[in-house]
Protein backbone atom coordinates (compact mmCIF):
# COMPACT_ATOMS: atom_id res chain seq x y z
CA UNK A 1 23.20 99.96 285.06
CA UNK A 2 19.65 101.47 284.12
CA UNK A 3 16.90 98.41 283.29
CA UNK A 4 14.71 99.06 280.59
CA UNK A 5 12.12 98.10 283.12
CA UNK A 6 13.05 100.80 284.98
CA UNK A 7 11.70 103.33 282.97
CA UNK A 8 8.40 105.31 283.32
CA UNK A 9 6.95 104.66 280.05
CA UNK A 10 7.76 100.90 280.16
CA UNK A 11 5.88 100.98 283.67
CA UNK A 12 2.73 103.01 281.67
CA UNK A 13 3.14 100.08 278.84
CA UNK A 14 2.22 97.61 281.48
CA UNK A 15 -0.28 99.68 283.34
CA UNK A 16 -2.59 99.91 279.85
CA UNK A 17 -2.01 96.31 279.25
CA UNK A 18 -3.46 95.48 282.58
CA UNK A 19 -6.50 97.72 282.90
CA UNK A 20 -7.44 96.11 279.66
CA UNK A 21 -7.20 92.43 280.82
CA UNK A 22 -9.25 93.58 283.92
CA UNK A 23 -11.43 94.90 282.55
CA UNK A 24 -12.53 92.40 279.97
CA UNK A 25 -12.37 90.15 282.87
CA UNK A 26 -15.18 92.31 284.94
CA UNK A 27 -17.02 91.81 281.59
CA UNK A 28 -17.73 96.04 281.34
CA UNK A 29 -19.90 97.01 279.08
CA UNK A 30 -20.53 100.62 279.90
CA UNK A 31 -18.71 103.54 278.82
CA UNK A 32 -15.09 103.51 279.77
CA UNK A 33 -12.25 105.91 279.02
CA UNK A 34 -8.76 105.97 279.38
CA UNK A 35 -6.96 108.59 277.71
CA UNK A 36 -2.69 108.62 277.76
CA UNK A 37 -1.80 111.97 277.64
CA UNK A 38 1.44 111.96 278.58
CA UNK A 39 4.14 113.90 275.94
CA UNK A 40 0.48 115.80 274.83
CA UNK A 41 0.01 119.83 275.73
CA UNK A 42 -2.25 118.12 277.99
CA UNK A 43 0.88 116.27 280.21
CA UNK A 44 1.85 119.68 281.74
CA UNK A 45 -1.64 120.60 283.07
CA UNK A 46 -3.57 117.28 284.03
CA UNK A 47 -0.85 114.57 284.10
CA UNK A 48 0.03 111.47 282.48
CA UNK A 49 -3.15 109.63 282.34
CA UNK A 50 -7.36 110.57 282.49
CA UNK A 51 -9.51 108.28 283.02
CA UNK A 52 -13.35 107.06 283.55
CA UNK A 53 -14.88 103.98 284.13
CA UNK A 54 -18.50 103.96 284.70
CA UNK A 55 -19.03 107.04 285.58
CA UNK A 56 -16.07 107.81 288.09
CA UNK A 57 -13.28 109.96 286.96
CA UNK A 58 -9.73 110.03 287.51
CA UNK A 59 -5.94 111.44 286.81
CA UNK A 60 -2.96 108.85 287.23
CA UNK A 61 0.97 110.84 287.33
CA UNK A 62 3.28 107.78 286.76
CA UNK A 63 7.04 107.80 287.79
CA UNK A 64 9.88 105.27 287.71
CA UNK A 65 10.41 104.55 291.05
CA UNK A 66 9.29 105.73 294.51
CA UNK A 67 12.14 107.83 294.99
CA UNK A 68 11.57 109.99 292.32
CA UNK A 69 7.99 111.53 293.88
CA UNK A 70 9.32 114.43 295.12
CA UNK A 71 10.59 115.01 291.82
CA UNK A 72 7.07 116.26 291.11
CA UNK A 73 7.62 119.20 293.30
CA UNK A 74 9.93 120.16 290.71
CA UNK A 75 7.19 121.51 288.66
CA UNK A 76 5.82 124.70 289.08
CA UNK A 77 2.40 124.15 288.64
CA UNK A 78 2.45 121.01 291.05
CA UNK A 79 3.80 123.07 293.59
CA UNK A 80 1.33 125.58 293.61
CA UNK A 81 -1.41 122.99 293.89
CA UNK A 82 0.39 120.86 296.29
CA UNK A 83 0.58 124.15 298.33
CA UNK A 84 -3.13 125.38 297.56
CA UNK A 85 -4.48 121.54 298.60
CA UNK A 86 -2.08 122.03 301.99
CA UNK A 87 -4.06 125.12 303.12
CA UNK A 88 -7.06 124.64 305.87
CA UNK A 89 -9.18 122.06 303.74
CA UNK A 90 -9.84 123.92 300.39
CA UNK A 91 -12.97 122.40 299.01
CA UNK A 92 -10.68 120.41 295.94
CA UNK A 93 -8.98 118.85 298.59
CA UNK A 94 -11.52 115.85 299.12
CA UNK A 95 -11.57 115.27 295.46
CA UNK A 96 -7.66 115.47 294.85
CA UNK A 97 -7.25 112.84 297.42
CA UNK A 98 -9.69 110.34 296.03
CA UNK A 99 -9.54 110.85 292.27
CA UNK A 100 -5.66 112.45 291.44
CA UNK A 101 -2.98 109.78 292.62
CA UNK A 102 0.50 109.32 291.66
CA UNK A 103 1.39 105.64 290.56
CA UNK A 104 4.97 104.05 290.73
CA UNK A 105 6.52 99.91 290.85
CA UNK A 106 6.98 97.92 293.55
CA UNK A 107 9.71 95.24 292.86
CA UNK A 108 10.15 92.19 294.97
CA UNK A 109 12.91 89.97 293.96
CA UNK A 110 11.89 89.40 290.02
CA UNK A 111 7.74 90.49 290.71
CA UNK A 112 6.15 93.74 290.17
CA UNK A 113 3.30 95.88 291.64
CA UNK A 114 1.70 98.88 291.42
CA UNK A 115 1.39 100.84 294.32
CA UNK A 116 -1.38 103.78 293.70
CA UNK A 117 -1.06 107.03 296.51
CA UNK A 118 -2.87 110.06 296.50
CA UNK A 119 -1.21 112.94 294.26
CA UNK A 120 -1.59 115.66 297.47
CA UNK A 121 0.55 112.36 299.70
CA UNK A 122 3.74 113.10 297.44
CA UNK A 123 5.47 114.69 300.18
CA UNK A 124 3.24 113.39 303.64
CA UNK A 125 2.31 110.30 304.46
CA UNK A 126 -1.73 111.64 304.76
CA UNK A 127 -4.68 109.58 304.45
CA UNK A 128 -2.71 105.96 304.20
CA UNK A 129 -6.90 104.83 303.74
CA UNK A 130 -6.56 106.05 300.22
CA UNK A 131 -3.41 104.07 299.26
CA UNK A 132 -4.22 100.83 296.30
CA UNK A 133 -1.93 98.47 295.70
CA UNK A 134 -2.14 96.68 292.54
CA UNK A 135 -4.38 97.63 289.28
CA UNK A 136 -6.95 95.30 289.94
CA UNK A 137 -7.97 96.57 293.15
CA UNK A 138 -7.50 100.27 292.06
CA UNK A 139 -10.00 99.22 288.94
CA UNK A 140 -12.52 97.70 291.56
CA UNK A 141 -12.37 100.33 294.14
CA UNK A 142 -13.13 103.02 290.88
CA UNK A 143 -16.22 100.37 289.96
CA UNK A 144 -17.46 99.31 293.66
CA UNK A 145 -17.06 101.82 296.00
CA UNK A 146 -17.84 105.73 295.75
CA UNK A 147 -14.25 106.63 297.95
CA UNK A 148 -12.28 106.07 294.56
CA UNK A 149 -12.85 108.44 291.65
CA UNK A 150 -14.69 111.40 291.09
CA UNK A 151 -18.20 112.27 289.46
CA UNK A 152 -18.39 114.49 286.69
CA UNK A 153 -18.92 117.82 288.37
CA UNK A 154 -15.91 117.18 290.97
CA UNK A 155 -13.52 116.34 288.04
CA UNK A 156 -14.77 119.41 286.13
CA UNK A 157 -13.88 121.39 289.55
CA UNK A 158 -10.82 120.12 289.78
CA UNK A 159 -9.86 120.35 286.45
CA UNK A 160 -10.56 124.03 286.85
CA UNK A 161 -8.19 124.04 289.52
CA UNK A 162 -4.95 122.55 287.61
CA UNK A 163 -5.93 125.07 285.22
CA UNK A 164 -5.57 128.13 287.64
CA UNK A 165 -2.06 126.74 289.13
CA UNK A 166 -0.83 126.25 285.51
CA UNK A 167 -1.82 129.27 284.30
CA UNK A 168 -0.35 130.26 280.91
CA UNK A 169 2.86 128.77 281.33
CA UNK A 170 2.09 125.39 279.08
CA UNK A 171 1.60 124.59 275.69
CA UNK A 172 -1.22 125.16 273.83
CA UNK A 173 -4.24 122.66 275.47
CA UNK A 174 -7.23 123.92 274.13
CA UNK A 175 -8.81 120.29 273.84
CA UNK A 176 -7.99 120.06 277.46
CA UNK A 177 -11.27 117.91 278.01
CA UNK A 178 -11.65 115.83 275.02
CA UNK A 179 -10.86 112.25 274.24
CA UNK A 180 -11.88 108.88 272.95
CA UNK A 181 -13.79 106.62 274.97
CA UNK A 182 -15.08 103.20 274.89
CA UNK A 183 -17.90 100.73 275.03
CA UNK A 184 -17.07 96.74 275.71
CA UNK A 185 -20.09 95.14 274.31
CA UNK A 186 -20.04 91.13 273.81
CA UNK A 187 -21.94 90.78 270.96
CA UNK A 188 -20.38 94.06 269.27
CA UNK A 189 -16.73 93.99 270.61
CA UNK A 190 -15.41 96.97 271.69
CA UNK A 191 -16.84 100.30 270.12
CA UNK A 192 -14.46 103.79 270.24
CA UNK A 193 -16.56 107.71 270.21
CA UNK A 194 -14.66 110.77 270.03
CA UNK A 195 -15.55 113.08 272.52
CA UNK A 196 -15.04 117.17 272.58
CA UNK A 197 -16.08 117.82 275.79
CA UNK A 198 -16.51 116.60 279.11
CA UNK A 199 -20.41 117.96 278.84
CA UNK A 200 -20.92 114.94 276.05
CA UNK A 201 -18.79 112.30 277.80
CA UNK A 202 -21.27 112.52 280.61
CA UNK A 203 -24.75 112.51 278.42
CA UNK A 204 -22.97 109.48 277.10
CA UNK A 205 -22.58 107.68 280.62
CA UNK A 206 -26.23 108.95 281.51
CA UNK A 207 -27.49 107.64 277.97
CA UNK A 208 -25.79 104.05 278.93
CA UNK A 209 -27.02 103.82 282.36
CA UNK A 210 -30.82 104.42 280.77
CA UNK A 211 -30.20 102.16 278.18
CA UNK A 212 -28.95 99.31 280.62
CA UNK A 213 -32.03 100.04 283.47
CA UNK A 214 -34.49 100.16 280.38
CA UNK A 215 -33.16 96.47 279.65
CA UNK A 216 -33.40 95.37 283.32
CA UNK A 217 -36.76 96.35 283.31
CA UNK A 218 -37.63 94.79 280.39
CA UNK A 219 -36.54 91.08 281.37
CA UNK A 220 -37.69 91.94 284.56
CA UNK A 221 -41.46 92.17 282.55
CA UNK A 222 -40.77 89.00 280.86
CA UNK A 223 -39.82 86.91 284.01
CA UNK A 224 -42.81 87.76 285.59
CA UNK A 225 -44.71 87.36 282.65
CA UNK A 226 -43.55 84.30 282.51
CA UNK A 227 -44.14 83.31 285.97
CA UNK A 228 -47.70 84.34 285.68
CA UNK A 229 -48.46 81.93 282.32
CA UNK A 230 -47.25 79.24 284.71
């Protein structure tokens, strides 16, 4: 018998739910971005989630269970890049394997997990380093270390890539790179900009970043102001 649980978009449900309690738990408060495009012209070339968080980019393909990864292979264009990243390390391979993974459940007994793998993995068990499991430590990997998540310029690459092994068999996706994203402020809540482009998503990040030193510095000023009137 098939449990509702079972099914990918109940697993995606859950996924947004968490990143959300995470993150308000990490107390963010620069840009972040998390855009569901799955059922969107945009499913068939990038996958079935983009995302950013401060600065690092990434592409989530969820599935119901682990059995069903090969199933990607199934799609044309996945096959082409799965065979493209297999060659003598293309340049997009480096980025695929840190920033596009493939996301499924783990049950044990009545619990659940998420186990995160790299997308180019589906069918080899490469680069075991780059396997997460659960959200919360995929969110901090993405926020504390640079081998999770890609910067603006890789993701652009890459998303030039999916492009070529698409090609024109997909629906229309001419706002391939646009979006909402968000800023988690605790005085202002949670604030949500449209965004066209990948271009403008990143002046935003670079905009936060130089509002948030430009307030370091500032209390820095006033501590040592104030350590000097003493």
């Amino acid at each position: 018998m098939n449990k509702a649980y079972n099914y990918e978009n109940v697993q995606i449900g859950n996924f947004l739910i968490s990143i959300g309690y995470y993150l308000s738990k990490y107390n963010l408060n620069l840009p972040t971005s998390i855009n569901l495009l799955q059922q969107t012209p945009l499913d068939h070339k990038i996958g079935d989630m983009f995302g950013m968080l401060s600065g690092s980019f990434f592409i989530i393909e969820f599935k119901a269970s682990k059995q069903n990864l090969k199933s990607e292979l199934e799609k044309k264009q996945r096959a082409k890049l799965i065979k493209y990243l297999s060659l003598d390390n293309p340049p997009e391979q480096i980025i695929s394997r840190k920033s596009h993974f493939i996301c499924y459940p783990k049950f044990t007994n009545k619990n659940i997990d998420y186990i995160l793998q790299p997308y180019i993995t589906i069918d080899t068990p490469k680069y075991p380093e780059f396997d997460i499991n659960g959200i919360s430590a995929f969110l901090k990997a993405v926020l504390n270390t640079k081998n999770i998540g890609a910067t603006f310029n890789e993701i652009k690459d890459y998303i030039m890539l999916l492009q070529k092994c698409t090609g024109n068999d997909s629906p229309d996706a001419s706002g391939l790179t646009s979006g909402i994203f968000l800023n988690f402020d605790k005085n202002e809540g949670i604030r949500y900009i449209v965004y066209d482009n990948l271009n403008f998503l990143n002046q935003q990040i670079h905009l936060k970043h130089e509002m948030n030193r430009g307030l370091d510095k500032t209390q820095d000023n006033t501590l040592n102001r104030g350590r000097i009137m003493r």
